[in-house]
Structure formats: C-alpha cells, structure tokens
PDB file of N, CA and C in Angstrom:
ATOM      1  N   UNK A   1      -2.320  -2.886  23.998  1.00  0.00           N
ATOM      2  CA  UNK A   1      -2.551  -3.532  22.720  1.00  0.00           C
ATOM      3  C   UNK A   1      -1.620  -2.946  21.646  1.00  0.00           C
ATOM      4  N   UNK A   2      -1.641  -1.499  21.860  1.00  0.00           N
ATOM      5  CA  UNK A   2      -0.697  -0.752  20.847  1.00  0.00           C
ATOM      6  C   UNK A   2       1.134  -1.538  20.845  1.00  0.00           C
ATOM      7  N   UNK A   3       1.184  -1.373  22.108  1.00  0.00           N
ATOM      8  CA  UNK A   3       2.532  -2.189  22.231  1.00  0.00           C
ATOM      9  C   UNK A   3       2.681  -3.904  21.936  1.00  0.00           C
ATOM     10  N   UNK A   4       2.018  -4.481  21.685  1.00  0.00           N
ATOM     11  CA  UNK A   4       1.640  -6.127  21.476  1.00  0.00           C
ATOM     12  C   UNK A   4       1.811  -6.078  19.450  1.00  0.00           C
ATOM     13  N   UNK A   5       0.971  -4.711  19.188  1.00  0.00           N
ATOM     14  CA  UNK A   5       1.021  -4.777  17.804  1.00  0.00           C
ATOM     15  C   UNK A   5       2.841  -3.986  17.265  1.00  0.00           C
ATOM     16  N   UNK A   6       2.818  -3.348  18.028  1.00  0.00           N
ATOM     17  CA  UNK A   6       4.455  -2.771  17.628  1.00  0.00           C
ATOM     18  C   UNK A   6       5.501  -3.861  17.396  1.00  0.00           C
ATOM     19  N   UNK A   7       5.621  -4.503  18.360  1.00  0.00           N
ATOM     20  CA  UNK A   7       6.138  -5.226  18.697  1.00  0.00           C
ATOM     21  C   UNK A   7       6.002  -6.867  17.816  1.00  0.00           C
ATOM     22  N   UNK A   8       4.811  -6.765  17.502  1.00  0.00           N
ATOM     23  CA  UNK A   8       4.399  -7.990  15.962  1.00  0.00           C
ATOM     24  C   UNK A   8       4.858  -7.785  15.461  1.00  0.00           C
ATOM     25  N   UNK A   9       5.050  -5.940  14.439  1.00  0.00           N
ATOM     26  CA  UNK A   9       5.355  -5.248  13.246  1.00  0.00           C
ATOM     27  C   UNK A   9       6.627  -5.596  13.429  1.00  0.00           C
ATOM     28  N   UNK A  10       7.499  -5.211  14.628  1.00  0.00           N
ATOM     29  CA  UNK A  10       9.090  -4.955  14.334  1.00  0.00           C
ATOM     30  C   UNK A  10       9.938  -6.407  14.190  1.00  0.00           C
ATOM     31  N   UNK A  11       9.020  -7.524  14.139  1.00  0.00           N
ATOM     32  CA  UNK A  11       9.322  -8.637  14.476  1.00  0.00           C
ATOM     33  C   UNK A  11       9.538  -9.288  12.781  1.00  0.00           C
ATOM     34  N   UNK A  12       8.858  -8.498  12.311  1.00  0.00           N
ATOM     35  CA  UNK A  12       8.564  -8.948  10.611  1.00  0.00           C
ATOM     36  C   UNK A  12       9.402  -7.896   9.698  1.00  0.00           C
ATOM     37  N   UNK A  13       9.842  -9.021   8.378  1.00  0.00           N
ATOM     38  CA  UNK A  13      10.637  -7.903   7.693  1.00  0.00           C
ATOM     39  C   UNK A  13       9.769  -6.910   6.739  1.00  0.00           C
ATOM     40  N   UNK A  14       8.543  -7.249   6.734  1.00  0.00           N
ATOM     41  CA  UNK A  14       7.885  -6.521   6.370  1.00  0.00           C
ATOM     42  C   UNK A  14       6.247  -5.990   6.624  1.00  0.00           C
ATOM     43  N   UNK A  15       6.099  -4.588   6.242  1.00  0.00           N
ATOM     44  CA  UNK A  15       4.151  -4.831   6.977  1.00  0.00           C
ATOM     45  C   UNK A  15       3.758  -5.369   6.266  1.00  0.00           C
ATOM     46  N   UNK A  16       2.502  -6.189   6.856  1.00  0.00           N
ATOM     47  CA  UNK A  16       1.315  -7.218   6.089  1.00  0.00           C
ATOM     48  C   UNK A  16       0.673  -6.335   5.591  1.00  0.00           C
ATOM     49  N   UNK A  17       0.058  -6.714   4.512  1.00  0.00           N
ATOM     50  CA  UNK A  17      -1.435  -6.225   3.840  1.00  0.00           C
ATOM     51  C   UNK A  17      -2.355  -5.815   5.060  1.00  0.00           C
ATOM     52  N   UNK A  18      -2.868  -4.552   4.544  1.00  0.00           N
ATOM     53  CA  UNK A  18      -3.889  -4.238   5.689  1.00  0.00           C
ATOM     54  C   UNK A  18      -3.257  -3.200   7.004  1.00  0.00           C
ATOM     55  N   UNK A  19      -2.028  -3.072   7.067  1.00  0.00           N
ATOM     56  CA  UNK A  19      -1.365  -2.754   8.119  1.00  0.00           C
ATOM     57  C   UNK A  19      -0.527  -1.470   7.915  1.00  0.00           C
ATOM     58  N   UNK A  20      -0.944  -1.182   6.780  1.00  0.00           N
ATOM     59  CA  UNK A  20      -0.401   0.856   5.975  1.00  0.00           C
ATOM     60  C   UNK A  20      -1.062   1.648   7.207  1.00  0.00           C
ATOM     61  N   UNK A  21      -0.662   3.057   6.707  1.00  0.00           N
ATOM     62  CA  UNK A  21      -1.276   3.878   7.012  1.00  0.00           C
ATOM     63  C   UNK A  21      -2.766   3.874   6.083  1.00  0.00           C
ATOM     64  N   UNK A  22      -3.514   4.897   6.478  1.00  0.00           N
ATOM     65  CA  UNK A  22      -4.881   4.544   5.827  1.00  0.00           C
ATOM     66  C   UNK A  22      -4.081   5.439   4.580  1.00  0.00           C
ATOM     67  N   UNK A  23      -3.942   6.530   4.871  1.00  0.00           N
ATOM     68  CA  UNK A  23      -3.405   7.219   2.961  1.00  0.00           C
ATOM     69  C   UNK A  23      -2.772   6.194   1.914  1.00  0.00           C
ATOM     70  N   UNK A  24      -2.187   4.761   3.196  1.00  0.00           N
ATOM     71  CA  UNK A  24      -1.276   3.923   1.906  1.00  0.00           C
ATOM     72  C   UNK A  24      -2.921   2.770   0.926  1.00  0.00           C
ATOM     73  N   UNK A  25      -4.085   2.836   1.567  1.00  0.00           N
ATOM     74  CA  UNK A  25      -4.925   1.699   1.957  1.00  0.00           C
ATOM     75  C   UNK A  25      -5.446   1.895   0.181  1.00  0.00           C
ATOM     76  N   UNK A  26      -5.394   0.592  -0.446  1.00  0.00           N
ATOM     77  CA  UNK A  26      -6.357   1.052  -1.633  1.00  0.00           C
ATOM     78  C   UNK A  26      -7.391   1.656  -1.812  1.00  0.00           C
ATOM     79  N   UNK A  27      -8.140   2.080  -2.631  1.00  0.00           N
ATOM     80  CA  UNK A  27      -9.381   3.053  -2.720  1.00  0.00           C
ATOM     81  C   UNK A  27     -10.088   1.909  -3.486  1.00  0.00           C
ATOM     82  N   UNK A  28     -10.137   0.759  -4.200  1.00  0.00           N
ATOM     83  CA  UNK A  28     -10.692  -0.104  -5.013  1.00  0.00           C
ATOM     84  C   UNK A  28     -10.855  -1.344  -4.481  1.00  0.00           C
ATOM     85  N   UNK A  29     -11.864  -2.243  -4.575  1.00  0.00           N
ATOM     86  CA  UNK A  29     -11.923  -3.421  -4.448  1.00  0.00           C
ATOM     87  C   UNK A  29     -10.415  -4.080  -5.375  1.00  0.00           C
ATOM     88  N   UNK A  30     -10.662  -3.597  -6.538  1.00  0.00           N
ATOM     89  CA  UNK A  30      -9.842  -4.470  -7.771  1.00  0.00           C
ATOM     90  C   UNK A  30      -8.357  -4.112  -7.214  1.00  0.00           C
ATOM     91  N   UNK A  31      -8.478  -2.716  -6.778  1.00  0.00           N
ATOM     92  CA  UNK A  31      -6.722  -2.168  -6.767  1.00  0.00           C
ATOM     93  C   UNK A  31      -6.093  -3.113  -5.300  1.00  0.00           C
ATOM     94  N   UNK A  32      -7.350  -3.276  -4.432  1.00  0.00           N
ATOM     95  CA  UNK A  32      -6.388  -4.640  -3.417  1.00  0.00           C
ATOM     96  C   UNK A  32      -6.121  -5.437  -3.783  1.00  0.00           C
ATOM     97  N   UNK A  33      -6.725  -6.009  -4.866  1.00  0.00           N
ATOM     98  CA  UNK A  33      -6.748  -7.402  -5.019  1.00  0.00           C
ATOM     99  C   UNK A  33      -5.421  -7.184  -5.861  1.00  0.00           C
ATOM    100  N   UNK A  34      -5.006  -6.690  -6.848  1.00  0.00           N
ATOM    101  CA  UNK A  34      -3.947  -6.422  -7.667  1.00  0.00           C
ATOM    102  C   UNK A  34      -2.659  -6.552  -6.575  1.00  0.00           C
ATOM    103  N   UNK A  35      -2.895  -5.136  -5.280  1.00  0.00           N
ATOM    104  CA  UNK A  35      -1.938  -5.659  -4.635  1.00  0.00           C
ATOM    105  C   UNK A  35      -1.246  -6.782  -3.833  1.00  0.00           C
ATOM    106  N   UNK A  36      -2.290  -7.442  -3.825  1.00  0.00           N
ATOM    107  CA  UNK A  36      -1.744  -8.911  -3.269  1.00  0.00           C
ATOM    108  C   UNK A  36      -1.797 -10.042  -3.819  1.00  0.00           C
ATOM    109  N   UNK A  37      -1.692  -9.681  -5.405  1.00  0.00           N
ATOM    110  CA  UNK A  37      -1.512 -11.033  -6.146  1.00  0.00           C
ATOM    111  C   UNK A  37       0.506 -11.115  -6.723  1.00  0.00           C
ATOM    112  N   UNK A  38       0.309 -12.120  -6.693  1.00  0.00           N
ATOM    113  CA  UNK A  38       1.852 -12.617  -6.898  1.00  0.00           C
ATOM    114  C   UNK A  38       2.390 -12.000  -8.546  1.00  0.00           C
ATOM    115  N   UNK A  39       3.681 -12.215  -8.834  1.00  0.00           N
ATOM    116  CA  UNK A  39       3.694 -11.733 -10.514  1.00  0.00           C
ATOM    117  C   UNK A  39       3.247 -12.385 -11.174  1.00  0.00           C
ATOM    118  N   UNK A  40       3.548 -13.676 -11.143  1.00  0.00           N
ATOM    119  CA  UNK A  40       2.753 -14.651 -11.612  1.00  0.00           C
ATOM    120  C   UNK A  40       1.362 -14.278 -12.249  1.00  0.00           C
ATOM    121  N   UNK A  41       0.319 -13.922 -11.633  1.00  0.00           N
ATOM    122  CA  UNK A  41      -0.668 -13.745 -11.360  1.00  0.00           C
ATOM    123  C   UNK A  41      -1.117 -12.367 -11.744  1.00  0.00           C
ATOM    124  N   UNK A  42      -0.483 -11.263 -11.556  1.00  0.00           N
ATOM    125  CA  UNK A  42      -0.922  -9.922 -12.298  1.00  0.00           C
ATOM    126  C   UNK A  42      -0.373 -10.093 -13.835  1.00  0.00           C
ATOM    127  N   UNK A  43       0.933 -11.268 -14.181  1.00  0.00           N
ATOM    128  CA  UNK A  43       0.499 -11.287 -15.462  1.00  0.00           C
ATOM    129  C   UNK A  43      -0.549 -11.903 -16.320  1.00  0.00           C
ATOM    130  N   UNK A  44      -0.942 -13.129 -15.460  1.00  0.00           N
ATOM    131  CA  UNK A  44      -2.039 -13.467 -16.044  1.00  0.00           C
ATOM    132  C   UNK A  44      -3.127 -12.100 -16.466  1.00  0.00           C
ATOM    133  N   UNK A  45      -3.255 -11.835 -15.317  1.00  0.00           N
ATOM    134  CA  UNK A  45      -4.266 -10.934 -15.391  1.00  0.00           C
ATOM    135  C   UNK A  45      -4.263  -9.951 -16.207  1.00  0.00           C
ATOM    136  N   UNK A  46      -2.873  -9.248 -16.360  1.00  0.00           N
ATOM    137  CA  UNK A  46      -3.088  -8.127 -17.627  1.00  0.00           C
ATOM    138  C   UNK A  46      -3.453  -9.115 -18.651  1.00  0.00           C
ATOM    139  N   UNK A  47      -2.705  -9.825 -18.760  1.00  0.00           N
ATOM    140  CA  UNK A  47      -2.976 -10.511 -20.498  1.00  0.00           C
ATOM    141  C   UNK A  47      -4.557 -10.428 -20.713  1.00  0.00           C
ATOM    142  N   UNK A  48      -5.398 -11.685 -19.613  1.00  0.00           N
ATOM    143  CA  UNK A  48      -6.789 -11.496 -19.537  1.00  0.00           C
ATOM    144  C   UNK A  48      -7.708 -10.277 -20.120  1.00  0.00           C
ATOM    145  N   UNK A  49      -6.923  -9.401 -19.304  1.00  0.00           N
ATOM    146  CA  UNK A  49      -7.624  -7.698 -19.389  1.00  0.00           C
ATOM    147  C   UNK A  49      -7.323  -7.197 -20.704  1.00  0.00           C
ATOM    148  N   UNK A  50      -6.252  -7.460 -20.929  1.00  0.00           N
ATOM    149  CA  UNK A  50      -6.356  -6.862 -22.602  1.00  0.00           C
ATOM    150  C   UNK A  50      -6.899  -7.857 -23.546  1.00  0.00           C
ATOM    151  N   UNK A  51      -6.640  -9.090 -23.419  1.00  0.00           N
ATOM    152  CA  UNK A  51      -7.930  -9.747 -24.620  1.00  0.00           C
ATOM    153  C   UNK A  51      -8.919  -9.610 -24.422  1.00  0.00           C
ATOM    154  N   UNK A  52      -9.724  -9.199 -23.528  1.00  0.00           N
ATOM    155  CA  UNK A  52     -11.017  -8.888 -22.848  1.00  0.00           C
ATOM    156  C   UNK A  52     -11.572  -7.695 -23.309  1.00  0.00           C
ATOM    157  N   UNK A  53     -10.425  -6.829 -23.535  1.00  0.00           N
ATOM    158  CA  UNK A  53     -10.190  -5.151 -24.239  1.00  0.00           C
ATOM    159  C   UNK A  53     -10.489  -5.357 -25.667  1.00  0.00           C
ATOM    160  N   UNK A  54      -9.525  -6.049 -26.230  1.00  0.00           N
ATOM    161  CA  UNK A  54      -9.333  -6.546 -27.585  1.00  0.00           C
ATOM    162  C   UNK A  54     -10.608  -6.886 -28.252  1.00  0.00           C
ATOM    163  N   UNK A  55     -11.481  -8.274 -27.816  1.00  0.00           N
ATOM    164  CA  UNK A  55     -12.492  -8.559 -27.956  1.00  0.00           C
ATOM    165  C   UNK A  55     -13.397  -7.966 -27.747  1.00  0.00           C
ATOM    166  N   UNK A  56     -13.722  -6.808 -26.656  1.00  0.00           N
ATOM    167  CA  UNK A  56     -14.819  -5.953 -26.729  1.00  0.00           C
ATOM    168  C   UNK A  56     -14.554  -4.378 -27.444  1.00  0.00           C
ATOM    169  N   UNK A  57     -13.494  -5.081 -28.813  1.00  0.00           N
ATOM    170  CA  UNK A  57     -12.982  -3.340 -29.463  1.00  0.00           C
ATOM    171  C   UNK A  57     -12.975  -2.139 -28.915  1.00  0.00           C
ATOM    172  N   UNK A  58     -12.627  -2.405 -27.582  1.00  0.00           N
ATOM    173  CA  UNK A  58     -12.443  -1.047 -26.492  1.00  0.00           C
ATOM    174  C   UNK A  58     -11.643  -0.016 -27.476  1.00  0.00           C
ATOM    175  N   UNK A  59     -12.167   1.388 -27.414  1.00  0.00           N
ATOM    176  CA  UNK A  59     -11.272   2.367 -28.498  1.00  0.00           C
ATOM    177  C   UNK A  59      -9.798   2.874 -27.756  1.00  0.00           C
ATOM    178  N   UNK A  60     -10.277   3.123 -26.320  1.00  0.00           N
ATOM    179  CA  UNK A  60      -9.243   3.662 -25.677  1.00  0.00           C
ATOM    180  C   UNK A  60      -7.828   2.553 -25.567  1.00  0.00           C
ATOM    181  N   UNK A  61      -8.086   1.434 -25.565  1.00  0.00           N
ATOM    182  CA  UNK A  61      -6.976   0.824 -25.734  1.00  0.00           C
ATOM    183  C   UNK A  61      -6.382   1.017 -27.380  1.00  0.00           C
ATOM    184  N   UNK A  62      -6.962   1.066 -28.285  1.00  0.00           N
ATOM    185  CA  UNK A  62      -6.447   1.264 -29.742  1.00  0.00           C
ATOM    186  C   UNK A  62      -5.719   2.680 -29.318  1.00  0.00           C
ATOM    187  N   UNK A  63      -6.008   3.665 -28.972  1.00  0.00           N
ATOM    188  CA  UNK A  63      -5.401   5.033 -28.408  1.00  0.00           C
ATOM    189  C   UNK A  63      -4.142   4.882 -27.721  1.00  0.00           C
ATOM    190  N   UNK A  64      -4.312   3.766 -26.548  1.00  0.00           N
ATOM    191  CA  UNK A  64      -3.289   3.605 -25.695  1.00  0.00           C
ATOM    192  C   UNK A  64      -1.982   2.852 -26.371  1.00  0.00           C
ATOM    193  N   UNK A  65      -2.176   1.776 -27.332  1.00  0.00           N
ATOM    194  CA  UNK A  65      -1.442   1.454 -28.258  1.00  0.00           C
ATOM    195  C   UNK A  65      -0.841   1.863 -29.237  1.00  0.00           C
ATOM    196  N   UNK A  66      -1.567   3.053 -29.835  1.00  0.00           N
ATOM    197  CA  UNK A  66      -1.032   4.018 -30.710  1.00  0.00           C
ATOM    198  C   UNK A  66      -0.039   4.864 -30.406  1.00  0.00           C
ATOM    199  N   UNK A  67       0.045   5.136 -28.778  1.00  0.00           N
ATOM    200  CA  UNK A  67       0.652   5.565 -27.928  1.00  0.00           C
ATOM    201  C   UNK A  67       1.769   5.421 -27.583  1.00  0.00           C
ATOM    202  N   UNK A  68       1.423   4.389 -27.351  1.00  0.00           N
ATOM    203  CA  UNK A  68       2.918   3.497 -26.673  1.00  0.00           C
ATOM    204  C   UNK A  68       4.373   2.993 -27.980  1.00  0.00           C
ATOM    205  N   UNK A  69       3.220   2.087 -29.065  1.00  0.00           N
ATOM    206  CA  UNK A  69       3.995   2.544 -30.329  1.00  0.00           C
ATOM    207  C   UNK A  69       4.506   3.436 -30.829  1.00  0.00           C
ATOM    208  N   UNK A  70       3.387   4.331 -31.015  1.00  0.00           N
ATOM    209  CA  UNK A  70       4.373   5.419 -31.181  1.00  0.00           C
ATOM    210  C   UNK A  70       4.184   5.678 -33.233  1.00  0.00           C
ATOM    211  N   UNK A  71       3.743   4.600 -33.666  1.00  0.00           N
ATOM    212  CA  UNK A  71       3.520   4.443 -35.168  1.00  0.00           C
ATOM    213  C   UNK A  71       2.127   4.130 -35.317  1.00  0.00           C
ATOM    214  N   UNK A  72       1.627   4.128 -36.350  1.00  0.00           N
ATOM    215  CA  UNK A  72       0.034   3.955 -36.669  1.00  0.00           C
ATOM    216  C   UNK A  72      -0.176   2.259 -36.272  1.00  0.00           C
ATOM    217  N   UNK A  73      -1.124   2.252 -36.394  1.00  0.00           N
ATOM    218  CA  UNK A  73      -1.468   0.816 -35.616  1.00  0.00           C
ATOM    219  C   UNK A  73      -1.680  -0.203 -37.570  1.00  0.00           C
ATOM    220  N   UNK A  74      -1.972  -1.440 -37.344  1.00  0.00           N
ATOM    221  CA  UNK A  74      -1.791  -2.123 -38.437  1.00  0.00           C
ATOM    222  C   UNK A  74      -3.244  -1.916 -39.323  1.00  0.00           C
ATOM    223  N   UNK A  75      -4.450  -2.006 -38.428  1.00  0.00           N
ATOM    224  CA  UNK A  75      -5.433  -1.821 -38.555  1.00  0.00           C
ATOM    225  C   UNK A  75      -5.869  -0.235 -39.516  1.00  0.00           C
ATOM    226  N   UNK A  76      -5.081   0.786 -39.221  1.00  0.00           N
ATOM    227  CA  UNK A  76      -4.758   1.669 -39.914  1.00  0.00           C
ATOM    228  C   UNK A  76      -4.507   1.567 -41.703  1.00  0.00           C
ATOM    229  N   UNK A  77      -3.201   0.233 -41.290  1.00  0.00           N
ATOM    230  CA  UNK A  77      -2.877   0.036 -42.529  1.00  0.00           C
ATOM    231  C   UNK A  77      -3.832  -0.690 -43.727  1.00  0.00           C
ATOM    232  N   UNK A  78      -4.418  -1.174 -43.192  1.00  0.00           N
ATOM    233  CA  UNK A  78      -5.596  -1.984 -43.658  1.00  0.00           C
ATOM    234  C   UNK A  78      -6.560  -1.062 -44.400  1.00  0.00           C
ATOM    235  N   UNK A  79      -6.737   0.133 -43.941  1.00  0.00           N
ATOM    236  CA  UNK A  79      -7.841   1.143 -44.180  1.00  0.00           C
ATOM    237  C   UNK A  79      -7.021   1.702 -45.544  1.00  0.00           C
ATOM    238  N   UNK A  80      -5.571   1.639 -45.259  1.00  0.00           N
ATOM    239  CA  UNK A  80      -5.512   2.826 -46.182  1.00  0.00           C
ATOM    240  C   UNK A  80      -4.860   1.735 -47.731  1.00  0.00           C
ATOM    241  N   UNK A  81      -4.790   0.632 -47.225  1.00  0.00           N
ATOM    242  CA  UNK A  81      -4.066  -0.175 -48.587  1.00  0.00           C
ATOM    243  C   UNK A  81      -5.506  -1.411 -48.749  1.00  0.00           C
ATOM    244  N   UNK A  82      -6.495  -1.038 -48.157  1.00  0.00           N
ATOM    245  CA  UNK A  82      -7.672  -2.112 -48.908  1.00  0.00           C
ATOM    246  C   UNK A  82      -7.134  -3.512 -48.466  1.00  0.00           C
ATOM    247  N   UNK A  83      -6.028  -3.620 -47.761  1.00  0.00           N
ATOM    248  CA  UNK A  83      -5.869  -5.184 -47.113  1.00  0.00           C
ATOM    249  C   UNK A  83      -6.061  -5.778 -46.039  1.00  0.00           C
ATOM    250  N   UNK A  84      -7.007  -5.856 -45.951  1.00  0.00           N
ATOM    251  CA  UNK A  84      -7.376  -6.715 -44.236  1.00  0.00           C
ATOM    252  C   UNK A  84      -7.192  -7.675 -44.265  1.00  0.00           C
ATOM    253  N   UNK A  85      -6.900  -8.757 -45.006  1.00  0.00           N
ATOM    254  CA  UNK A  85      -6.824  -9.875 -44.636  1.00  0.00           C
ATOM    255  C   UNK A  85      -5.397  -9.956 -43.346  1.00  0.00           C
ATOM    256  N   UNK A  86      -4.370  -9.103 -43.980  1.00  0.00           N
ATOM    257  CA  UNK A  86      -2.921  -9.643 -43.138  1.00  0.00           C
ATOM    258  C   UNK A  86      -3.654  -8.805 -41.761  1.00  0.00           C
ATOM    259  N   UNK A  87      -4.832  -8.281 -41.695  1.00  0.00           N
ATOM    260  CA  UNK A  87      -4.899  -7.495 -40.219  1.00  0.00           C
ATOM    261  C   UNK A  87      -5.303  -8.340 -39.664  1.00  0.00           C
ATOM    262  N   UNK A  88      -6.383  -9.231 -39.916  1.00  0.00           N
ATOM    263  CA  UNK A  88      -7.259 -10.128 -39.430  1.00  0.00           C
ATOM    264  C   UNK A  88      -6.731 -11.352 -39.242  1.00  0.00           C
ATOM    265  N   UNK A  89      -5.587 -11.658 -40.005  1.00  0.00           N
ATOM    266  CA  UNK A  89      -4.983 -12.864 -39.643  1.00  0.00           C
ATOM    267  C   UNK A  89      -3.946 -12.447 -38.421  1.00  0.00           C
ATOM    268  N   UNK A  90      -3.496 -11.532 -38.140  1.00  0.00           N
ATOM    269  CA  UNK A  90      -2.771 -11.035 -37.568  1.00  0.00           C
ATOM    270  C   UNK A  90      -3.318 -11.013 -36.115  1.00  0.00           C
ATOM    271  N   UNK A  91      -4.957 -10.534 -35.873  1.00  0.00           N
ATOM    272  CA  UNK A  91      -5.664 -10.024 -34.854  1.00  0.00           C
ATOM    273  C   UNK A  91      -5.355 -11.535 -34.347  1.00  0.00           C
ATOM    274  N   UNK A  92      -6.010 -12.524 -35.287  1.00  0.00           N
ATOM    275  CA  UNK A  92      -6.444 -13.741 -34.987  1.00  0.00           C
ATOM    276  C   UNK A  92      -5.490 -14.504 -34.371  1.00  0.00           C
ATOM    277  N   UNK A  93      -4.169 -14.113 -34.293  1.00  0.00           N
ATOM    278  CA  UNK A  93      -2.834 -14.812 -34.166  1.00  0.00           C
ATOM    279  C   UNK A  93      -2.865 -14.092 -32.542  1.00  0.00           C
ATOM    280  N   UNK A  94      -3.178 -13.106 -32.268  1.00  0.00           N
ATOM    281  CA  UNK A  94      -2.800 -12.630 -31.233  1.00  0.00           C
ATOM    282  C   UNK A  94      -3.482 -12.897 -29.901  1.00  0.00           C
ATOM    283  N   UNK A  95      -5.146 -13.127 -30.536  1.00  0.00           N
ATOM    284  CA  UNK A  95      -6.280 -13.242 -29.413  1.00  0.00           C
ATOM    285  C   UNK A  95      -6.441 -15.142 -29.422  1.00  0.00           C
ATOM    286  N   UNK A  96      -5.807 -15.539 -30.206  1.00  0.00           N
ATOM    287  CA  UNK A  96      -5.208 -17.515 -30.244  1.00  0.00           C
ATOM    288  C   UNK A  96      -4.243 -17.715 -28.852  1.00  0.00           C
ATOM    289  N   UNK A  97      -3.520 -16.727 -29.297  1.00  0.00           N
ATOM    290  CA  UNK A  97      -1.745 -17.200 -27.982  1.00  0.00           C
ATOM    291  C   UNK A  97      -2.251 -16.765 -26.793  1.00  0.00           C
TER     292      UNK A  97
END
C-alpha cells in the first residue's frame, strides 16, 4: 500500500491537503479551512473578520492598528480636538465599502 501511495505522490506536482507530515497538519478547525481556501476567498474572509472586529469594537484590533500605522489612530483625534463627527463619518465610510 505504502508503495501504491508513493507512487500517487510522485505522480503529482504537488502534495494534497491532508498528505503533510503530521508536524505540517493544522492544529485548528479554522486554520484548515484557511488553508484550503483560494485567494480569492481568504480575502473575502479577512475583510469579513475585520468588519466583524470593527463592529464588535474589539480593542485588540484598535492596538493592532495602532501598530501597524505606526501614528495615533483617528479616533484618538476625535478625543483630543472634540470632533467626532469626521470620525464617525469616516468609521461609517469604511464599515459601508
């Protein structure tokens, strides 16, 4: 059998899903599924995941953004100049597209 499956593998330019070593094997339901979705499709999905973030005012993403920017976030700015409106129109523009 071992030789029937070798012999499948070397036949293909690449291994199938499922067919790693176990150290390669996801540890997550979600983290397989990630790996075998197309790009297409994991971008949907981040986008999803962060308006999903967005809308449930997750803090750690405000952190992770602060981060990545690298500058204070807008929402910041809002606090410190009494103007929310341009934040909120702003939020609203983002969780629309």
């Amino acid at each position: 059998m071992e030789e029937v499956r070798h012999a499948w593998l070397s036949n293909l330019n690449s291994l199938p899903p499922g067919n790693a070593e176990p150290s390669q094997w996801a540890s997550t339901v979600g983290e397989a599924a990630r790996a075998t979705m197309l790009a297409e499709e994991r971008n949907a999905y981040e986008e999803k995941k962060l308006k999903l973030r967005k809308a449930m005012a997750d803090t750690t993403l405000f952190n992770e953004l602060q981060r990545d920017a690298g500058s204070p976030q807008t929402s910041l700015l809002g606090v410190e100049n009494g103007d929310w409106s341009s934040t909120i129109e702003e939020q609203n523009q983002e969780t629309s597209s």
